[in-house]
N, C-alpha and C. Protein backbone atom coordinates (compact mmCIF):
# COMPACT_ATOMS: atom_id res chain seq x y z
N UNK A 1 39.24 65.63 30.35
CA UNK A 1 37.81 65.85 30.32
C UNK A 1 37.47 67.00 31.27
N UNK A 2 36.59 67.84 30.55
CA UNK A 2 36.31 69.35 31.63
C UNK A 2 35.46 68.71 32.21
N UNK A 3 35.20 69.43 33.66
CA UNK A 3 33.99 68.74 34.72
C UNK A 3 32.98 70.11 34.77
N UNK A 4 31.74 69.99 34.79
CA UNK A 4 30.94 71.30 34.81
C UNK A 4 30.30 71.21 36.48
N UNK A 5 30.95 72.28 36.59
CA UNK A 5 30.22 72.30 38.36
C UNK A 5 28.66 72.07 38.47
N UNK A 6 28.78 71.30 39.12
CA UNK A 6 26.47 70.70 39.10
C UNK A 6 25.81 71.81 39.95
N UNK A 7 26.77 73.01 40.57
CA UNK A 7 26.19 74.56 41.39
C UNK A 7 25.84 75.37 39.97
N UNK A 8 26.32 74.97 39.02
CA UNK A 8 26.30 76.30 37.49
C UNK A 8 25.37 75.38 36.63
N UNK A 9 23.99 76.60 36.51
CA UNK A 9 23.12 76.60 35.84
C UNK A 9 23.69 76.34 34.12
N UNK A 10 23.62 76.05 32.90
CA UNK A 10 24.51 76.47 31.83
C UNK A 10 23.11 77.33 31.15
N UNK A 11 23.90 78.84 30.70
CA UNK A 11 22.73 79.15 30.21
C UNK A 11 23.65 79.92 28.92
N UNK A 12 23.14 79.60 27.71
CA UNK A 12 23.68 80.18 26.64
C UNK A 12 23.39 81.36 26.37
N UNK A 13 24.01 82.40 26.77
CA UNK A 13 24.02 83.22 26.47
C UNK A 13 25.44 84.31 26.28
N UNK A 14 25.38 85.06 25.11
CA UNK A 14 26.79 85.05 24.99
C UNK A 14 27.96 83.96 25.39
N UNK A 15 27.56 82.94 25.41
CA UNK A 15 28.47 81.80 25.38
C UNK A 15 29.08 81.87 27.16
N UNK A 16 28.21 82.70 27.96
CA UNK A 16 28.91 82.22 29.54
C UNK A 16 28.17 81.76 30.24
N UNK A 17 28.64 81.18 31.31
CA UNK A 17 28.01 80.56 32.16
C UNK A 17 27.69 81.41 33.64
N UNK A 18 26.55 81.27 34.12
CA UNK A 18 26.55 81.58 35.26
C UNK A 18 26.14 81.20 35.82
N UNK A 19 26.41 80.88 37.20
CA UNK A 19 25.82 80.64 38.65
C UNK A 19 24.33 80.81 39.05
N UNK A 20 23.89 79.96 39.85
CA UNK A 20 22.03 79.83 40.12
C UNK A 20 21.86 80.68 40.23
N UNK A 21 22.57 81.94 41.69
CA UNK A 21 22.30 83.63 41.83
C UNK A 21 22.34 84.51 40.91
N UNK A 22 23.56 84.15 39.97
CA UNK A 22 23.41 85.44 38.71
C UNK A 22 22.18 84.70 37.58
N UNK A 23 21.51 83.37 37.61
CA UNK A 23 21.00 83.32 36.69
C UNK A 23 19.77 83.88 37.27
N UNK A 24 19.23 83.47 38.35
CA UNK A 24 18.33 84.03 39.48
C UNK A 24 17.44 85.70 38.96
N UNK A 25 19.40 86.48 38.98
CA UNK A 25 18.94 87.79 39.21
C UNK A 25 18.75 88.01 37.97
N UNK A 26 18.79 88.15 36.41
CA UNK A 26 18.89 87.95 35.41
C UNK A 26 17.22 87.27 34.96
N UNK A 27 16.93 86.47 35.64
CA UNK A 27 15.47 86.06 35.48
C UNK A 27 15.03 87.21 35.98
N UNK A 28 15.10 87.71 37.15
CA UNK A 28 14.21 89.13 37.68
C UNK A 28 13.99 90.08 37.10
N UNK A 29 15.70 90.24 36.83
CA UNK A 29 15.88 91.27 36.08
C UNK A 29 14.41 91.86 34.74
N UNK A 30 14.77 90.16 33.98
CA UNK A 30 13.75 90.17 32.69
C UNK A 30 12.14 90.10 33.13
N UNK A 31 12.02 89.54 34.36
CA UNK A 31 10.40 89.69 34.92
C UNK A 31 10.04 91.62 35.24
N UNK A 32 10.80 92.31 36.16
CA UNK A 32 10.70 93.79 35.90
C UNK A 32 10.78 94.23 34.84
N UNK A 33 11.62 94.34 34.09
CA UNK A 33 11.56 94.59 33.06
C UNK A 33 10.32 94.96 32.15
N UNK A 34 9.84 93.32 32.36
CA UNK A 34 8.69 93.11 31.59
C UNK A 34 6.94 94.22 32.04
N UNK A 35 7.41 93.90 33.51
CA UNK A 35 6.45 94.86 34.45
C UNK A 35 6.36 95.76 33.92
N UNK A 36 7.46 96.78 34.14
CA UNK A 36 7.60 98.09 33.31
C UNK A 36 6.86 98.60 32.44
N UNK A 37 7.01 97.49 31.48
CA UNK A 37 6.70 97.67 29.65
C UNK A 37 5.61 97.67 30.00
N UNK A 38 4.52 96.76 30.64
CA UNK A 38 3.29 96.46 30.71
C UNK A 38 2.68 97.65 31.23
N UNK A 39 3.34 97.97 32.62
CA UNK A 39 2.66 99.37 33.31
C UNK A 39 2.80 100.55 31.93
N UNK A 40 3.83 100.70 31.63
CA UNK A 40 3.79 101.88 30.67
C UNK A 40 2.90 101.84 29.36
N UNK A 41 2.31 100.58 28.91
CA UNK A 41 1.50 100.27 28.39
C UNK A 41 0.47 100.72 28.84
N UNK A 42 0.16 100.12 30.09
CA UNK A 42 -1.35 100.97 30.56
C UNK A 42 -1.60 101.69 31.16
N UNK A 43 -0.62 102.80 30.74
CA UNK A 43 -0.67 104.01 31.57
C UNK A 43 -0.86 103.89 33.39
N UNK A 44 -0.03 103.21 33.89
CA UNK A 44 0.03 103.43 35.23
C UNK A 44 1.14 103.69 35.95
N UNK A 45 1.68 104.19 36.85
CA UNK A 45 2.79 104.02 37.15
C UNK A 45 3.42 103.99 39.03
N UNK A 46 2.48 103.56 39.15
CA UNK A 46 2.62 103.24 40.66
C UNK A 46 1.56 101.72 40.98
N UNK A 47 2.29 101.09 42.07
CA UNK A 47 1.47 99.91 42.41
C UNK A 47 0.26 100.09 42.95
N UNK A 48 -0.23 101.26 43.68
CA UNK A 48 -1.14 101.78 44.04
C UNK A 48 -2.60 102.00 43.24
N UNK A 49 -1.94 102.43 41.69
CA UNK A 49 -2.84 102.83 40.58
C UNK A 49 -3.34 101.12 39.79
N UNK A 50 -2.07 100.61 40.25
CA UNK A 50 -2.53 99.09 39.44
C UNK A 50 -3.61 98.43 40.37
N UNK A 51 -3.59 98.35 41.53
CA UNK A 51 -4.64 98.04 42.70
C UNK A 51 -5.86 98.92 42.18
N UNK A 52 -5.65 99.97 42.37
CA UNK A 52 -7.09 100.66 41.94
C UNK A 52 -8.00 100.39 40.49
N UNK A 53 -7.07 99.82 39.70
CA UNK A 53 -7.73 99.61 38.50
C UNK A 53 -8.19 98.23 38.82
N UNK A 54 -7.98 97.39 39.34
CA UNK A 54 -8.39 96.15 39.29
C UNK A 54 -9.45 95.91 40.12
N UNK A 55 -9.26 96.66 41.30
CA UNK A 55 -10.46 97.31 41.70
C UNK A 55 -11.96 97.59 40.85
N UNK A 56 -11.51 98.50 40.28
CA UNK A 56 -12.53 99.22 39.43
C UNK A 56 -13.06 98.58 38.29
N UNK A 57 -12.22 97.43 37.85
CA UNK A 57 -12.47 96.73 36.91
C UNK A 57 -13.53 95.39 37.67
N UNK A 58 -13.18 94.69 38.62
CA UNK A 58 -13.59 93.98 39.60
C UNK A 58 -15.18 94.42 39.68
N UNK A 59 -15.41 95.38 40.07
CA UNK A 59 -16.89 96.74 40.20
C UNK A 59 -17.63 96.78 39.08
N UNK A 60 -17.11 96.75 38.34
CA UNK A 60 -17.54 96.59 36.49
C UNK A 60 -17.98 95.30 36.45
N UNK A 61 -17.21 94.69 36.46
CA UNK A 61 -17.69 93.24 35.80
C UNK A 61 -18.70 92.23 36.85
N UNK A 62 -18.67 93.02 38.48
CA UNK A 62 -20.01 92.71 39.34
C UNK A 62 -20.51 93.02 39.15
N UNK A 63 -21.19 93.80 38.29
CA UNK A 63 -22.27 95.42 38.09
C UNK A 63 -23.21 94.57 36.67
N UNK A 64 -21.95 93.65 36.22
CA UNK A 64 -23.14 92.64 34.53
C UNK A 64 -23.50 91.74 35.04
């Protein structure tokens, strides 16, 4: 009988397994990722510009 280490997450993918840290970084990975897409979506590309829009949006929607 195989024993599955209770430290290893099982995550199907390509059929391997990895560890809490590689599944960890791999979640991040896909959360930036996602950031990315979104910023390049709305035309921004610094954290600076995303603050300022929310800002400005914030100003807007006190202003109705």
């Amino acid at each position: 009988m195989n024993k599955i280490d209770p430290k290893k997450k099982h995550v199907e993918e390509d059929e391997f397994f990895f560890d809490e840290e590689e599944y960890d970084d791999l979640e991040l990975l896909e959360r930036l990722e996602s950031l990315r897409e979104d910023m390049e979506d709305l035309g921004v590309k610094t954290l600076a510009e995303v603050v300022q829009r929310i800002n400005e949006l914030h100003a807007a929607l006190d202003q109705k």
